[in-house]
C-alpha atoms as a PDB file:
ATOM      1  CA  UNK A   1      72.404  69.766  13.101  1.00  0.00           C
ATOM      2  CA  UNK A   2      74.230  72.548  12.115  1.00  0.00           C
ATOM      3  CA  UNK A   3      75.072  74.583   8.937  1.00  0.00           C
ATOM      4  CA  UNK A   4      78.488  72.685   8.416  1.00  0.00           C
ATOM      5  CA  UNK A   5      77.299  69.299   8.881  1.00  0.00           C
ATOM      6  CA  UNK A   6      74.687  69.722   6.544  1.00  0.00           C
ATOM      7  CA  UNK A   7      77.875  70.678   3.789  1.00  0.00           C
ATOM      8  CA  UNK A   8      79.574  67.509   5.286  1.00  0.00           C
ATOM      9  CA  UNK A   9      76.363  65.129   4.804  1.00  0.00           C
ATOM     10  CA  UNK A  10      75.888  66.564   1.554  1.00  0.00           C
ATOM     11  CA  UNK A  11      79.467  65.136   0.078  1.00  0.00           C
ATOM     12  CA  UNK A  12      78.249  62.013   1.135  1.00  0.00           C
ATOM     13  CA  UNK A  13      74.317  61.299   0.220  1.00  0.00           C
ATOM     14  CA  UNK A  14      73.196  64.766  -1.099  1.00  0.00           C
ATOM     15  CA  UNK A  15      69.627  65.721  -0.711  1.00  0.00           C
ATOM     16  CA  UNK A  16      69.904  64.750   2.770  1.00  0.00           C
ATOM     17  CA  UNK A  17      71.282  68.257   3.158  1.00  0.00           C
ATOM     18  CA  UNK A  18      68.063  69.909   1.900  1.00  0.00           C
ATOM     19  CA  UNK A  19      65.806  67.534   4.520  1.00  0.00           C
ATOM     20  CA  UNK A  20      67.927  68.419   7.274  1.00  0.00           C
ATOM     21  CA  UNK A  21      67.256  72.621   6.167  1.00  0.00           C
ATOM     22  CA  UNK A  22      63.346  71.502   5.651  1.00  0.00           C
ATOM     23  CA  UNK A  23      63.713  71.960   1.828  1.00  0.00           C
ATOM     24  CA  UNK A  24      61.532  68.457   1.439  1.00  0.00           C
ATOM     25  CA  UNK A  25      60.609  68.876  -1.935  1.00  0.00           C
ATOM     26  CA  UNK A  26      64.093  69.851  -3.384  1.00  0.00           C
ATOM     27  CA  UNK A  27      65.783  66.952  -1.046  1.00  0.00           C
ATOM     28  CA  UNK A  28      63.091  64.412  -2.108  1.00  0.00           C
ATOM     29  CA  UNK A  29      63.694  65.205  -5.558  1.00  0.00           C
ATOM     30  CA  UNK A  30      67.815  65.036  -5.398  1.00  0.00           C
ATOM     31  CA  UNK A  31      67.371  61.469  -3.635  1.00  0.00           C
ATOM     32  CA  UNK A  32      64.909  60.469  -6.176  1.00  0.00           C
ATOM     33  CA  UNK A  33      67.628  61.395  -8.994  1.00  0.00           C
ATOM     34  CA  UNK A  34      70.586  59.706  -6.946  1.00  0.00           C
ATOM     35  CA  UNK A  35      68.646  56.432  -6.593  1.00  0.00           C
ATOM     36  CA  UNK A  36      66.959  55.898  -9.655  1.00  0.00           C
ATOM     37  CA  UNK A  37      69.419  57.712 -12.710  1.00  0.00           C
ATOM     38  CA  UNK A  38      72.189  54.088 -12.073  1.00  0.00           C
ATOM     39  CA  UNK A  39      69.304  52.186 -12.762  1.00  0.00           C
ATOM     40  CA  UNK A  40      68.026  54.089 -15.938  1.00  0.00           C
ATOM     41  CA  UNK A  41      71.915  54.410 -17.092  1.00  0.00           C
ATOM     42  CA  UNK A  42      72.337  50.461 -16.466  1.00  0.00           C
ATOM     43  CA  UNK A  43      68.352  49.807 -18.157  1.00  0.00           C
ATOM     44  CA  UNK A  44      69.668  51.794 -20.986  1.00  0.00           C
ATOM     45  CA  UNK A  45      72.522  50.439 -21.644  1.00  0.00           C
ATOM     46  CA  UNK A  46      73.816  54.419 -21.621  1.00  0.00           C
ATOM     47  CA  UNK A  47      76.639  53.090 -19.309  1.00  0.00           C
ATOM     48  CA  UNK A  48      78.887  52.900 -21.669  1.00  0.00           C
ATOM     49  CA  UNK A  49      78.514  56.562 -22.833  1.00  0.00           C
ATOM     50  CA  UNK A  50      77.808  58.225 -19.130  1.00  0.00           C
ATOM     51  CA  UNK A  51      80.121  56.684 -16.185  1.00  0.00           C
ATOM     52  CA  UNK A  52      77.478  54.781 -13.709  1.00  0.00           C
ATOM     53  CA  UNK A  53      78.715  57.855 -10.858  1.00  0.00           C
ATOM     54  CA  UNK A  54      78.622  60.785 -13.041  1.00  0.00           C
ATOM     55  CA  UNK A  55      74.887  61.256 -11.696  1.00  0.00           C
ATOM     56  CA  UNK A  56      76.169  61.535  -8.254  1.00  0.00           C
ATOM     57  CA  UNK A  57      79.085  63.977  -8.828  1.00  0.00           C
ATOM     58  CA  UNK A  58      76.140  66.264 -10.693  1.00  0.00           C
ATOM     59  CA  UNK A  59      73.656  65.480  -7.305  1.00  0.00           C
ATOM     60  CA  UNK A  60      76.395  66.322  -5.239  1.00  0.00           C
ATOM     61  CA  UNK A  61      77.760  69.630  -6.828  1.00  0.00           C
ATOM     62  CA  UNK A  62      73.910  71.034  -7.115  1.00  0.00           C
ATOM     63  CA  UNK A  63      73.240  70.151  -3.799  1.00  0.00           C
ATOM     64  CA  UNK A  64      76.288  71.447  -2.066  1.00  0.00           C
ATOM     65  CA  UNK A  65      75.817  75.300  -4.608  1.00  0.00           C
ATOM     66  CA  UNK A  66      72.039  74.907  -2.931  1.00  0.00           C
ATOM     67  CA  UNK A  67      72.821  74.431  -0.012  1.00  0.00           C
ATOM     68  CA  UNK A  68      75.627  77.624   0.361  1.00  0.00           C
ATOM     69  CA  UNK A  69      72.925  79.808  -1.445  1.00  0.00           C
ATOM     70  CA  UNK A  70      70.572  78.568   1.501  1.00  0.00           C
ATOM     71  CA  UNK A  71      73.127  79.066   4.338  1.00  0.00           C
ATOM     72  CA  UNK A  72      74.053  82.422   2.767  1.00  0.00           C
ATOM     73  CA  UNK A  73      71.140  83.610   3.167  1.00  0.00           C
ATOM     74  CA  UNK A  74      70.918  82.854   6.770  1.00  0.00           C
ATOM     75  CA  UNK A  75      74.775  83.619   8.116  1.00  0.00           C
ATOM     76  CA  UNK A  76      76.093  85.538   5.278  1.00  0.00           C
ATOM     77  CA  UNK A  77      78.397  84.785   2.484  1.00  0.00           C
ATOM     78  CA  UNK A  78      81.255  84.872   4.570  1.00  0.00           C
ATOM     79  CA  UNK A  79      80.216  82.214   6.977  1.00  0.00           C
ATOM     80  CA  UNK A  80      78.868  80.180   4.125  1.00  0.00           C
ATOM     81  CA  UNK A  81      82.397  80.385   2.007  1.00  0.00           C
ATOM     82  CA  UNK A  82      84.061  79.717   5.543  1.00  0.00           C
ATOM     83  CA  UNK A  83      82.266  76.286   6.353  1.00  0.00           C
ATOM     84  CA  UNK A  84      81.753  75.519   2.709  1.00  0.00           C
ATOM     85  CA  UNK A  85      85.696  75.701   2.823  1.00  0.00           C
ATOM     86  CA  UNK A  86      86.467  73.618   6.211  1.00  0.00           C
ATOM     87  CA  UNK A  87      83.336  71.060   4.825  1.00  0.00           C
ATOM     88  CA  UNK A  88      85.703  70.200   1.645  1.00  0.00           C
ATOM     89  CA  UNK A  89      88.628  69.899   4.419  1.00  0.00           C
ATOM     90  CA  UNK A  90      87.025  67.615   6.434  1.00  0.00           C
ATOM     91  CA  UNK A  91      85.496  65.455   3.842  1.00  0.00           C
ATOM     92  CA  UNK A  92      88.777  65.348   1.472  1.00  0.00           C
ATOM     93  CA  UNK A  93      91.024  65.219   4.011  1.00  0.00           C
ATOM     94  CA  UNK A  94      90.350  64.778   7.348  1.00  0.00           C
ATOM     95  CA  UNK A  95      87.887  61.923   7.279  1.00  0.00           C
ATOM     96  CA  UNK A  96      89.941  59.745   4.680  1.00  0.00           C
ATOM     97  CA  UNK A  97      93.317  60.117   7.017  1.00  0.00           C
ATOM     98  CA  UNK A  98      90.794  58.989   9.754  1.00  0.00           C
ATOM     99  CA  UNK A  99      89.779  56.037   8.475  1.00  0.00           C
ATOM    100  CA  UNK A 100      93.516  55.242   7.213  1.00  0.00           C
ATOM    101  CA  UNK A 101      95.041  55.525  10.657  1.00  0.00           C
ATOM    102  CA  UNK A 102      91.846  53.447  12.180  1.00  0.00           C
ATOM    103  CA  UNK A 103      92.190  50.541   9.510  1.00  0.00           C
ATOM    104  CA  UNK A 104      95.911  50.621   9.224  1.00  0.00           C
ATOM    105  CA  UNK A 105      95.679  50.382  13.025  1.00  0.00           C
ATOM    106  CA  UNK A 106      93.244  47.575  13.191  1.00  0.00           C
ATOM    107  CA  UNK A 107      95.199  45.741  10.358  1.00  0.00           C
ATOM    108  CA  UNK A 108      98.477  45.998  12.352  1.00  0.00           C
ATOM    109  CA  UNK A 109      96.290  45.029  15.461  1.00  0.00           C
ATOM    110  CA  UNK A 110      95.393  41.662  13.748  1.00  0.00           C
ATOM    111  CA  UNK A 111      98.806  41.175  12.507  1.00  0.00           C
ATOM    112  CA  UNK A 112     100.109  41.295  16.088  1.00  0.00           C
ATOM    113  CA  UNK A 113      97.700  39.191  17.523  1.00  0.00           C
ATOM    114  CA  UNK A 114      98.259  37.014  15.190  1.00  0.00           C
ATOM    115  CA  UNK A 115     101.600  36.684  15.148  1.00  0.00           C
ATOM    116  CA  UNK A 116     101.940  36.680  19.006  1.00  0.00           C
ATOM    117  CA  UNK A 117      99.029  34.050  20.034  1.00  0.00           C
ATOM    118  CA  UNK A 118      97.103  32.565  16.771  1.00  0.00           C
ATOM    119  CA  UNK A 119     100.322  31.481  14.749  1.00  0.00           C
ATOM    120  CA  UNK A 120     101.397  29.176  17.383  1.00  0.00           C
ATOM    121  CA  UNK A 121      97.923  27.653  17.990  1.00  0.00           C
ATOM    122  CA  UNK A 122      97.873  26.877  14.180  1.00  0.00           C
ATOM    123  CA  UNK A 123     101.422  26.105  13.904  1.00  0.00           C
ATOM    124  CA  UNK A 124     101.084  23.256  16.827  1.00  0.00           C
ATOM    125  CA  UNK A 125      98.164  22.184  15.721  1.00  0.00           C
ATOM    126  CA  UNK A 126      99.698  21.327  12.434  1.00  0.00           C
ATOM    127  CA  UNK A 127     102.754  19.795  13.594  1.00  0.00           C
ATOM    128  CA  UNK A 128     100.136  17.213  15.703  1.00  0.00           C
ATOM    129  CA  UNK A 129      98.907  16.262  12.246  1.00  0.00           C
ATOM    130  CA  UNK A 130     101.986  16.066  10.707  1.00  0.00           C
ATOM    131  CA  UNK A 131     103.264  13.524  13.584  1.00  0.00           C
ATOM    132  CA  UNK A 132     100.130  11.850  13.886  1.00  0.00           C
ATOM    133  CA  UNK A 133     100.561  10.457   9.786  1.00  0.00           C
ATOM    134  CA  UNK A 134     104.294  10.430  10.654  1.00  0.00           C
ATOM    135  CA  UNK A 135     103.364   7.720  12.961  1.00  0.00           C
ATOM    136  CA  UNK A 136     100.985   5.980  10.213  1.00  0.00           C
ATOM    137  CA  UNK A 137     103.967   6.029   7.844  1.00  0.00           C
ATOM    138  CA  UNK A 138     106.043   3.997  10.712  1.00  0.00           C
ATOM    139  CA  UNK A 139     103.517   1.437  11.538  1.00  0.00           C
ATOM    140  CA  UNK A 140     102.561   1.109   7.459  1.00  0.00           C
ATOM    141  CA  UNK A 141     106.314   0.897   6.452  1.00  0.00           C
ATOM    142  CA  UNK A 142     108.002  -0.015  10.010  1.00  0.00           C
ATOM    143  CA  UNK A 143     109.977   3.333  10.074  1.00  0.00           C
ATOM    144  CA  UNK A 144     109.539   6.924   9.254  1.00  0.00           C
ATOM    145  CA  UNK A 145     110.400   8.638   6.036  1.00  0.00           C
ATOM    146  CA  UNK A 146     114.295  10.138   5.316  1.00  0.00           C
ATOM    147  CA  UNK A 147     112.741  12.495   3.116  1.00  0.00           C
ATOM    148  CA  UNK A 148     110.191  14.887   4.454  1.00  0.00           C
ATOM    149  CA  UNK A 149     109.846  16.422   1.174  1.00  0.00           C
ATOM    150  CA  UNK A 150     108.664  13.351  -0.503  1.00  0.00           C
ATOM    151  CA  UNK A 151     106.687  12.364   2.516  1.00  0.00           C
ATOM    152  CA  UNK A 152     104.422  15.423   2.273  1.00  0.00           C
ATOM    153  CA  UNK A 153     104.213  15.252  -1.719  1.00  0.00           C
ATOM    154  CA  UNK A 154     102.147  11.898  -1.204  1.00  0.00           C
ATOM    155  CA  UNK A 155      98.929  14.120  -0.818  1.00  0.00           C
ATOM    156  CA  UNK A 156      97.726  17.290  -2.098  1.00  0.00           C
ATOM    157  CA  UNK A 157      96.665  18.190   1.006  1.00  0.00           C
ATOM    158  CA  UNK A 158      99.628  17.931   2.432  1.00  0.00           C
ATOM    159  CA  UNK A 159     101.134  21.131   0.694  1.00  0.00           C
ATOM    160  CA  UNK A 160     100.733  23.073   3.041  1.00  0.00           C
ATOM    161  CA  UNK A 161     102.946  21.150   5.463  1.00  0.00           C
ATOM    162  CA  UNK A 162     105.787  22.854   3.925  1.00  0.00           C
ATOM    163  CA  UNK A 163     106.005  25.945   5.794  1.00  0.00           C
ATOM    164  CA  UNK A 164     104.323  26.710   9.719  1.00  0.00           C
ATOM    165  CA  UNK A 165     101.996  29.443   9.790  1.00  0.00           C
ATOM    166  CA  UNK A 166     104.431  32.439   9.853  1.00  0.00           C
ATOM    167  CA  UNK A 167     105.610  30.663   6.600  1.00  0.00           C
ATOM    168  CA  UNK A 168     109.215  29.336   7.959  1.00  0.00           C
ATOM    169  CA  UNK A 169     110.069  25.977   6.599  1.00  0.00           C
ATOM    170  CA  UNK A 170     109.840  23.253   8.323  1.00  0.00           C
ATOM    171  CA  UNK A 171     113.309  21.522   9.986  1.00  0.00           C
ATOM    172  CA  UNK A 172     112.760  17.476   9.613  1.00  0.00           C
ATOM    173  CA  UNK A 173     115.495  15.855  11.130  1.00  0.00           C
ATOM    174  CA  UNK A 174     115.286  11.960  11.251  1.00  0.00           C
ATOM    175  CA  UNK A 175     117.969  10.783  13.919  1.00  0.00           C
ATOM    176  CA  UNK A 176     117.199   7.038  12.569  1.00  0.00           C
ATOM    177  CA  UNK A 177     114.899   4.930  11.351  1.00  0.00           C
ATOM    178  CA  UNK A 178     112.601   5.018  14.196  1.00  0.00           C
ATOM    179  CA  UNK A 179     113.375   8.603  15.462  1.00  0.00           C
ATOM    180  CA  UNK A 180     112.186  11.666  14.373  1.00  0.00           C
ATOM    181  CA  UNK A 181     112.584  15.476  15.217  1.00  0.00           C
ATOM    182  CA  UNK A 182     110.107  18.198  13.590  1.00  0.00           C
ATOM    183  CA  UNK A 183     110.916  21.776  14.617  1.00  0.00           C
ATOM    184  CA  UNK A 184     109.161  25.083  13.502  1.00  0.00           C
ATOM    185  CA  UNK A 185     111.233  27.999  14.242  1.00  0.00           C
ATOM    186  CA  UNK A 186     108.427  29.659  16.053  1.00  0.00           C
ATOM    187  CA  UNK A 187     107.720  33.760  15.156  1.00  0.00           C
ATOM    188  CA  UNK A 188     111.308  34.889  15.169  1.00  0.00           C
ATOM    189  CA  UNK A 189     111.929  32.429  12.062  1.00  0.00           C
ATOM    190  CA  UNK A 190     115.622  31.335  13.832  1.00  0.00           C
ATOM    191  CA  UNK A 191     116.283  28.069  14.455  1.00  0.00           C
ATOM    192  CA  UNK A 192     117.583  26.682  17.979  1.00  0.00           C
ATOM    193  CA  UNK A 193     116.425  29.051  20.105  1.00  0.00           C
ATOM    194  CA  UNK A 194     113.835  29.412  22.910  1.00  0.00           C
ATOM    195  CA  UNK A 195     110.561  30.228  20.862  1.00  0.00           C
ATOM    196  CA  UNK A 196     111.342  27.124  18.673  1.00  0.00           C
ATOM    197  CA  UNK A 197     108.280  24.454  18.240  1.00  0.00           C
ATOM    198  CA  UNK A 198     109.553  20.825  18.534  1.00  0.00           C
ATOM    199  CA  UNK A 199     107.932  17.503  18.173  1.00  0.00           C
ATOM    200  CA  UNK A 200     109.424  13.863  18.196  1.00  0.00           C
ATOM    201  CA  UNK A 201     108.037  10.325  17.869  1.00  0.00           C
END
């Protein structure tokens, strides 16, 4: 591994940075310190006079100033101050924008796939519910309910019957007493149009 990964690994866990330059007794020792001083702060109840991550910040500075004395010694202070510089870069800035682009990419990912395929599973799958006690309601009573408001308020379960899963409300059109129209306006959340989701008795 070389000289500026060991910076970059440092940010991160320090006293790995010591293993990796075979300084086993100082890297042992840092790791020690990083592992065990949150347990003596929380044992001692000194947590609420020393911050539970102060010990790391301290591990990590002292590691990091070892580590450019140690690669100073072996490149020169001007390649130390040079990588010591573009390891702060990387681990401030280039690896957090990283990880935002990859999990604002995944999250918009999801969003799409679940707005394109597994809204409409969950939103049909609903509405077969919703018809299937629609048609209880008609054999119990001999005709279905004028109010689908009230019909859904019977049960708190039923709640969420209010809204399909891209959270449009629910159209309930009762043409009479023994005909029925549910319609979800599908993704686009516009009624009457070609990505509408209808069911009738």
């Amino acid at each position: 591994m070389n000289s500026l990964s060991t910076f970059v690994v440092s940010f991160f866990i320090p006293g790995i940075g010591q293993l990796i330059l075979k300084d086993y007794t100082k890297g042992i020792i840092i790791l020690i310190l990083l592992f065990l001083s949150p347990y003596l702060i929380i044992t001692t109840d000194l947590f609420d006079f020393i911050p539970i991550w102060s010990p790391y910040i301290i591990l990590m500075i002292w590691s990091i100033f070892d580590i450019f004395d140690k690669i100073e010694k072996i490149e020169g202070r001007k390649s130390a101050s040079r990588k010591l510089a573009l390891s702060v870069l990387i681990t401030l800035i280039i690896i957090p924008a990283t990880l935002f682009l990859l999990f604002s990419g995944l999250f918009k990912g999801a969003k799409f796939l679940t707005n394109e395929y597994l809204n409409e599973d969950r939103t049909k799958k609903e509405m077969n519910e919703i018809s299937v006690n629609l048609e209880k309601h008609r054999n119990h009573y001999g005709f279905y309910p004028a109010n689908y408001h009230l019909f859904i308020s019977q049960k708190p379960i039923w709640s969420s019957w209010k809204a399909d899963s891209w959270n449009n409300p629910y159209n309930y059109e009762l043409k009479d007493s023994l005909n029925y129209q549910l319609i979800s306006a599908g993704k686009d959340g516009i009624f009457n149009n070609e990505d509408d989701l209808k069911r009738t008795n």
